[in-house]
Protein backbone atom coordinates (compact mmCIF):
# COMPACT_ATOMS: atom_id res chain seq x y z
CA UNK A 1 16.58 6.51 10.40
CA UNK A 2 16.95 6.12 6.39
CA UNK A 3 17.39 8.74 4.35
CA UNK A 4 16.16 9.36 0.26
CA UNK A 5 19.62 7.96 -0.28
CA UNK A 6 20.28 4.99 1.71
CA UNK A 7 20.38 1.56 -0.30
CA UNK A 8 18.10 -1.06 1.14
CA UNK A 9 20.17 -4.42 0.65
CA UNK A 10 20.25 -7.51 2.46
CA UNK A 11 22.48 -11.10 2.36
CA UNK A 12 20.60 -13.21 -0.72
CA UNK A 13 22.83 -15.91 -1.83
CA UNK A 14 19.51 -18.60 -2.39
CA UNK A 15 17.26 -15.69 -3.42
CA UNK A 16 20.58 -14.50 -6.26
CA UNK A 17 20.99 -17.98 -7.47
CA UNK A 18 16.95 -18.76 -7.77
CA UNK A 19 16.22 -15.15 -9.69
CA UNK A 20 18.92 -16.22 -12.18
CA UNK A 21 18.00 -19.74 -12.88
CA UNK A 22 14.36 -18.55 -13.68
CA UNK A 23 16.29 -15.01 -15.63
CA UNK A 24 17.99 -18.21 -17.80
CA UNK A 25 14.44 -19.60 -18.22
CA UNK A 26 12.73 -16.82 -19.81
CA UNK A 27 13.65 -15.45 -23.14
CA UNK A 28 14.54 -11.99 -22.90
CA UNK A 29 15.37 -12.63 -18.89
CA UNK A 30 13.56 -11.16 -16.27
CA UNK A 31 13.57 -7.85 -14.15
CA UNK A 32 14.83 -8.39 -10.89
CA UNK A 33 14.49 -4.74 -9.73
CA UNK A 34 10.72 -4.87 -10.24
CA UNK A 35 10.11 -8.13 -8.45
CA UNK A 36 12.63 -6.72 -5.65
CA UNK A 37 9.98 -3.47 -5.74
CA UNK A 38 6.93 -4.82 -6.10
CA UNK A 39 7.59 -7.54 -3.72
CA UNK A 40 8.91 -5.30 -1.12
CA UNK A 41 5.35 -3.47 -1.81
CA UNK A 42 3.47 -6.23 -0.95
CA UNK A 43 5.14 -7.21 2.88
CA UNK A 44 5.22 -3.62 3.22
CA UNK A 45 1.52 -4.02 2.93
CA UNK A 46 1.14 -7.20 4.52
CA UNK A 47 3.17 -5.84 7.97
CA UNK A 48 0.70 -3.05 8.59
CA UNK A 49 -2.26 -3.33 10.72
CA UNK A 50 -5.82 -1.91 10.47
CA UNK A 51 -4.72 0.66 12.85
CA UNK A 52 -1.86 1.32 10.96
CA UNK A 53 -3.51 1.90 8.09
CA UNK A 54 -5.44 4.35 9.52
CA UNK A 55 -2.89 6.38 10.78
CA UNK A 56 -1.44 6.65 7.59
CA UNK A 57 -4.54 7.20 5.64
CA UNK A 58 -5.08 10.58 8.43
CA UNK A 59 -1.31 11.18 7.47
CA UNK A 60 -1.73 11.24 3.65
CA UNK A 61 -5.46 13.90 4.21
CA UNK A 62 -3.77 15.94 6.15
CA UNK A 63 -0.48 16.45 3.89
CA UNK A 64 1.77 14.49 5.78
CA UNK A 65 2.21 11.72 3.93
CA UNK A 66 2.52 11.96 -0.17
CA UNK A 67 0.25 9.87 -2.38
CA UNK A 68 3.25 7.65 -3.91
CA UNK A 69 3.76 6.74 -0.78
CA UNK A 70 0.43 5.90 0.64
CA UNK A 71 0.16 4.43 -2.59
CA UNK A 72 2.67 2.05 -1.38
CA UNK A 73 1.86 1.34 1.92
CA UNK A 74 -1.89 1.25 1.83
CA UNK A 75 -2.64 0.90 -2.09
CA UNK A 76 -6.50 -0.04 -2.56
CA UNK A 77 -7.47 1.02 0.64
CA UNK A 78 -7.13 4.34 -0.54
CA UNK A 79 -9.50 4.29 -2.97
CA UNK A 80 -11.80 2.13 -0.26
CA UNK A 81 -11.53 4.56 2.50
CA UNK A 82 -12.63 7.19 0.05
CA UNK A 83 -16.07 4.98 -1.14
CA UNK A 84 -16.89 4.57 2.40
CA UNK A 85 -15.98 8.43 3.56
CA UNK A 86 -18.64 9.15 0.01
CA UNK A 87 -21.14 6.40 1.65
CA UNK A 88 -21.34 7.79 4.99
CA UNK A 89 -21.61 11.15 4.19
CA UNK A 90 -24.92 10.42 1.52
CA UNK A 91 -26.14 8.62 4.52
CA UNK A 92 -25.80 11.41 6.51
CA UNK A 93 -27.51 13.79 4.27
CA UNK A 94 -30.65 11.63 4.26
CA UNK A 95 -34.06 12.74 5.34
CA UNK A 96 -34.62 11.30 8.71
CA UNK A 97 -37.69 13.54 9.45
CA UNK A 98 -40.09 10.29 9.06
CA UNK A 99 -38.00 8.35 10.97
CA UNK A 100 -38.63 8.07 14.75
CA UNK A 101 -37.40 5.40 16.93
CA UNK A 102 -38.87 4.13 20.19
């Protein structure tokens, strides 16, 4: 298990060479740490499943899970989950007295 401390690193010879040919390209260079983040955000993302997400999203209510980090790992969905949560609960709420079904 990782710890707030551990380094995540991996072997990136190809990936090395190709950030610094485009860093040479671009006046000013580039910032490799935020493409490393932000692209790490994204498969992080992209690995989860619907089910997954869930989970987490329970996780982050219930104080588990803190909102950088479901942030991170489920993003939009956040704010999604919360519209339809707001959606079903109006519908709820709604007069059904007229309504009869057969």
């Amino acid at each position: 298990m990782t710890t707030n401390n551990d380094k995540i690193q991996f072997r990136g010879k190809v990936e090395k060479e190709a950030t610094q040919v485009v860093d040479q390209l671009r006046l000013g260079g580039i910032n490799t740490s935020e493409l490393a983040r932000r692209g790490l955000q994204e498969k992080l993302r992209e690995t989860l499943s619907e089910e997954e997400k869930i989970t987490l999203h329970r996780q982050y209510e219930q104080g588990e899970l803190s909102e950088e980090v479901a942030e991170i790992l489920i993003g939009d969905a956040l704010e999604e989950i919360a519209r339809e949560r707001e959606a079903f609960e109006e519908a709820a709420e709604l007069d059904r007295s007229g309504v009869f079904q057969q």
